[in-house]
Protein backbone atom coordinates (compact mmCIF):
# COMPACT_ATOMS: atom_id res chain seq x y z
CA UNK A 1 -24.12 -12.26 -13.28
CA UNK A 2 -24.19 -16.23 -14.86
CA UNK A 3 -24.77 -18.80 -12.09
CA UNK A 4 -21.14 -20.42 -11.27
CA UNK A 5 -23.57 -24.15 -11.32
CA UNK A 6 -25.39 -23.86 -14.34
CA UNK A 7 -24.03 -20.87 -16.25
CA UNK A 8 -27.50 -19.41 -16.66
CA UNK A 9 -26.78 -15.54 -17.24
CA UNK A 10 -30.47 -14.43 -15.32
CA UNK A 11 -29.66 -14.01 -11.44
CA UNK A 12 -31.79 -12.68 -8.76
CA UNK A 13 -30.48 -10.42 -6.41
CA UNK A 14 -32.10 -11.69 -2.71
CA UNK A 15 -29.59 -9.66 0.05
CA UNK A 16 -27.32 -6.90 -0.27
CA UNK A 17 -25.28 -5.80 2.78
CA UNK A 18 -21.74 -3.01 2.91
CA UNK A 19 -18.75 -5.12 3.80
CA UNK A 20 -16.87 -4.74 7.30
CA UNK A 21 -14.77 -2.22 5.49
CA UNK A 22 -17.32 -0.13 3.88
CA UNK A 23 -15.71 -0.65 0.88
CA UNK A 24 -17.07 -3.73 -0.33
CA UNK A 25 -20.87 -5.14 -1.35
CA UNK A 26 -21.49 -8.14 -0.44
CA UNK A 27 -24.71 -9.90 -2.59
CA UNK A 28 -26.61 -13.18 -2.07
CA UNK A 29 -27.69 -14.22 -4.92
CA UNK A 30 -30.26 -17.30 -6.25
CA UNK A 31 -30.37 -18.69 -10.02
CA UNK A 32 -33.87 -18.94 -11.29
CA UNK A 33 -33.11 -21.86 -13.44
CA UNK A 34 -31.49 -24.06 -11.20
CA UNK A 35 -32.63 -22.80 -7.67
CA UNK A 36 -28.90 -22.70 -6.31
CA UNK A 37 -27.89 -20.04 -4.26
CA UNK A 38 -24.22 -18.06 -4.10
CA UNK A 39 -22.15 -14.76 -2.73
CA UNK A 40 -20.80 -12.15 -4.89
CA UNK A 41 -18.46 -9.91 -3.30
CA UNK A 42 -18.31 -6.27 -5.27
CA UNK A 43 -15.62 -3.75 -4.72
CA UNK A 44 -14.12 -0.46 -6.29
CA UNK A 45 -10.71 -1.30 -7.69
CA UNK A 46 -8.08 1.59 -6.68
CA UNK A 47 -4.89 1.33 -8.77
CA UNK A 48 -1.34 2.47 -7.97
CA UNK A 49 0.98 3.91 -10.26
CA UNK A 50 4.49 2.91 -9.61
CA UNK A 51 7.24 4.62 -10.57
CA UNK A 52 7.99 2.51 -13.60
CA UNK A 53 4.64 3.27 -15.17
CA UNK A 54 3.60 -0.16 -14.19
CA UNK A 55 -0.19 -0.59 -11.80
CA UNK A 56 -1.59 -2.35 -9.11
CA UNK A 57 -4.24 -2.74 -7.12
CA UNK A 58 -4.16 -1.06 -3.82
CA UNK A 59 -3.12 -2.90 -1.04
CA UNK A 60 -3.32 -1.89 2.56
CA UNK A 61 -1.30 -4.45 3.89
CA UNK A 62 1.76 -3.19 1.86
CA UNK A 63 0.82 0.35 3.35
CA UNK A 64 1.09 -1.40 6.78
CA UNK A 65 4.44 -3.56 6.13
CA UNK A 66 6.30 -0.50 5.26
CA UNK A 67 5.13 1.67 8.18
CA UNK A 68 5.78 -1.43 10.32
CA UNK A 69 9.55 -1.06 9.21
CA UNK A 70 9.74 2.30 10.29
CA UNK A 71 8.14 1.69 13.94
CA UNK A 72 10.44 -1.24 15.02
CA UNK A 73 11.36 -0.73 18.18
CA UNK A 74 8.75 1.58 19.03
CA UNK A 75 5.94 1.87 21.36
CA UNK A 76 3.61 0.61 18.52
CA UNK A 77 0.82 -1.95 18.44
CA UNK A 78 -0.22 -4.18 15.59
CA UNK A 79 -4.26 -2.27 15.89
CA UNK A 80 -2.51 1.20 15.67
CA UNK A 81 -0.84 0.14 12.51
CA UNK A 82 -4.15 -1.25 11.57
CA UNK A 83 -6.08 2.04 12.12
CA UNK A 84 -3.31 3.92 10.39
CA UNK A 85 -3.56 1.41 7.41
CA UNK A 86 -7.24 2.19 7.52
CA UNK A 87 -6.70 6.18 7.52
CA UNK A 88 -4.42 5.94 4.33
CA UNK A 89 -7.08 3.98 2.31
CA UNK A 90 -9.86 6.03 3.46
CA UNK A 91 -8.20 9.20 2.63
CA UNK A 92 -6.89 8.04 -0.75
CA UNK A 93 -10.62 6.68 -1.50
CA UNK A 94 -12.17 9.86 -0.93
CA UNK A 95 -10.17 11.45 -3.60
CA UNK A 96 -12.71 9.82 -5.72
CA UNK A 97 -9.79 8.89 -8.39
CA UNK A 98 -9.90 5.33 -9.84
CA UNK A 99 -5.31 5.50 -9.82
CA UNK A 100 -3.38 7.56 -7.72
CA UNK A 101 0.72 7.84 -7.83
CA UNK A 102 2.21 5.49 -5.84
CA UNK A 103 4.00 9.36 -4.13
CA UNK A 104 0.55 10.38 -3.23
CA UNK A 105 0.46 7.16 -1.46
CA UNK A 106 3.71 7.95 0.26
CA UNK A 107 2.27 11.52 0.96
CA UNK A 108 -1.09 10.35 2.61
CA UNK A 109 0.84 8.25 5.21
CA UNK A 110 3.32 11.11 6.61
CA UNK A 111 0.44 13.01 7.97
CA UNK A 112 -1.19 9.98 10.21
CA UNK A 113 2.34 8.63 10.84
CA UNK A 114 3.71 11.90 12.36
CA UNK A 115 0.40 12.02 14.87
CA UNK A 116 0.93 8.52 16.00
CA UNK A 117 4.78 8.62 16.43
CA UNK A 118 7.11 11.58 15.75
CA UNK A 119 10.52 9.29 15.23
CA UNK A 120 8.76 6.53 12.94
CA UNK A 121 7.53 9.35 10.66
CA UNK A 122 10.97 10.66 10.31
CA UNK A 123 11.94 7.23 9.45
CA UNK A 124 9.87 6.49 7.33
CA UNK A 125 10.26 10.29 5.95
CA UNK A 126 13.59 9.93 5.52
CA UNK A 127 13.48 6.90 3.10
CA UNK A 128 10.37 8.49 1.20
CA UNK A 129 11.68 11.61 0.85
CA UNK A 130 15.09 10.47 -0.36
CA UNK A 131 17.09 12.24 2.74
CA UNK A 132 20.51 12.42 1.52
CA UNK A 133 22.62 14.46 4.69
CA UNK A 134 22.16 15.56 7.66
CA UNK A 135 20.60 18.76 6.15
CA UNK A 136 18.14 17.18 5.41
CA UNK A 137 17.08 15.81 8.79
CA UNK A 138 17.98 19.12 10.58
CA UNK A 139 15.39 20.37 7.72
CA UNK A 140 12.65 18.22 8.78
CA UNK A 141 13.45 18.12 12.24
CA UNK A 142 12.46 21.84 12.16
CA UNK A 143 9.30 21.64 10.16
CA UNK A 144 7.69 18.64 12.39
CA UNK A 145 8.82 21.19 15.06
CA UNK A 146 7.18 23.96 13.53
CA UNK A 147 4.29 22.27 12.97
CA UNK A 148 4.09 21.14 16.79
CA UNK A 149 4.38 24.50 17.87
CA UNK A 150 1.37 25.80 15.75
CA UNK A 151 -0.81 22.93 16.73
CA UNK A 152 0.27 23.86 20.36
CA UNK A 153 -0.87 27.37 19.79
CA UNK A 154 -3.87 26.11 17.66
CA UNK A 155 -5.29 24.06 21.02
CA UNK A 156 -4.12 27.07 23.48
CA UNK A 157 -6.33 29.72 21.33
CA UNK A 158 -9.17 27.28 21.59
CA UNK A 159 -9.09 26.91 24.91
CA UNK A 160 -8.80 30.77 25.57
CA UNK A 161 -11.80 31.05 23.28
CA UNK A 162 -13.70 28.44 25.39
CA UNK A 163 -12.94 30.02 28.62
CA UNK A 164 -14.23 33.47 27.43
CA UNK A 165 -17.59 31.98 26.23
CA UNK A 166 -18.90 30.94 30.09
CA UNK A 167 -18.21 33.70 32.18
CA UNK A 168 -19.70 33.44 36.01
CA UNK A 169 -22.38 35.45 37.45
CA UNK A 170 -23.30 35.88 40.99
CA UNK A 171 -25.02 33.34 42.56
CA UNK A 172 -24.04 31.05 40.84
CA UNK A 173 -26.24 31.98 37.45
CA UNK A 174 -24.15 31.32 34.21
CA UNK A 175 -24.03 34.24 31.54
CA UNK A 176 -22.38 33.21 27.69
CA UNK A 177 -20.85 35.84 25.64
CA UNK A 178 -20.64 36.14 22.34
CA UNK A 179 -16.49 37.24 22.17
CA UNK A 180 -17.76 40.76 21.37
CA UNK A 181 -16.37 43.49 23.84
């Protein structure tokens, strides 16, 4: 790294602390020659394929603008939109890919924009998915209902499961079971 004062290309490294983020090093750093000290910020670039071949760096904000289109009107606060923002970069970073499609994009937010509000994600479903009738809605009307219902069932087997592992002996002595019968 040259110093930005003197353009000597020797630096010392003298603090290294993980951004807010997590995804960014920030380095204070002191030039041997001069004595002058500065901040170098480091990051992992993610790229994003666009449809016309064209790339750009990732940009959670523009993840956040277009879910914020599909939530007008809705029961949805600026930190939610935040957190989602924050889910769709952290799952598209943990692919461990240096581009992804701008669809996988697309894909990562349906999943925590369904959990936070069921008519926003078939908003916002309905433009990324290219909805073209009412088929098409009926169609994915029934799958988020689908997929309700499991989850339902999911939590209800859990808690059946739960129930069966403390199971009450007399005075008042607890005795856990291993599900066996």
């Amino acid at each position: 790294m040259h110093c930005p004062f003197c353009q000597n290309p020797d630096t010392k490294v003298i603090d290294t602390r993980v951004g807010e983020d997590g995804y960014a090093i920030r380095r204070r750093r002191e030039c041997p020659k001069c004595g002058r000290r500065f901040t170098t910020v480091e990051t992992a670039q993610l790229l994003v394929i666009k449809r016309s071949g064209n790339s750009e760096p990732f940009n959670r904000d523009k993840v956040i603008s277009g879910v914020r289109k599909a939530c007008q009107g809705r029961p949805i606060d600026e930190d939610e939109l935040k957190e989602l923002g924050r889910k769709v970069e952290e799952d598209l970073r943990s692919r461990g890919l240096a581009q992804i499609d701008s669809d996988e994009v697309g894909r990562a937010i349906l999943g925590p924009l369904r959990d936070l509000d069921k008519v926003a994600y078939m908003r916002f479903a309905s433009v990324y998915q290219n909805f073209e009738n009412l088929d098409d809605f009926e169609k994915a009307i029934k799958d988020l209902r689908e997929q309700e219902s499991a989850a339902d069932t999911a939590k209800d087997a859990k808690v059946t499961h739960s129930a069966e592992q403390h199971v009450a002996e007399p005075h008042g002595a607890e005795r856990h079971t291993t599900g066996r019968k």
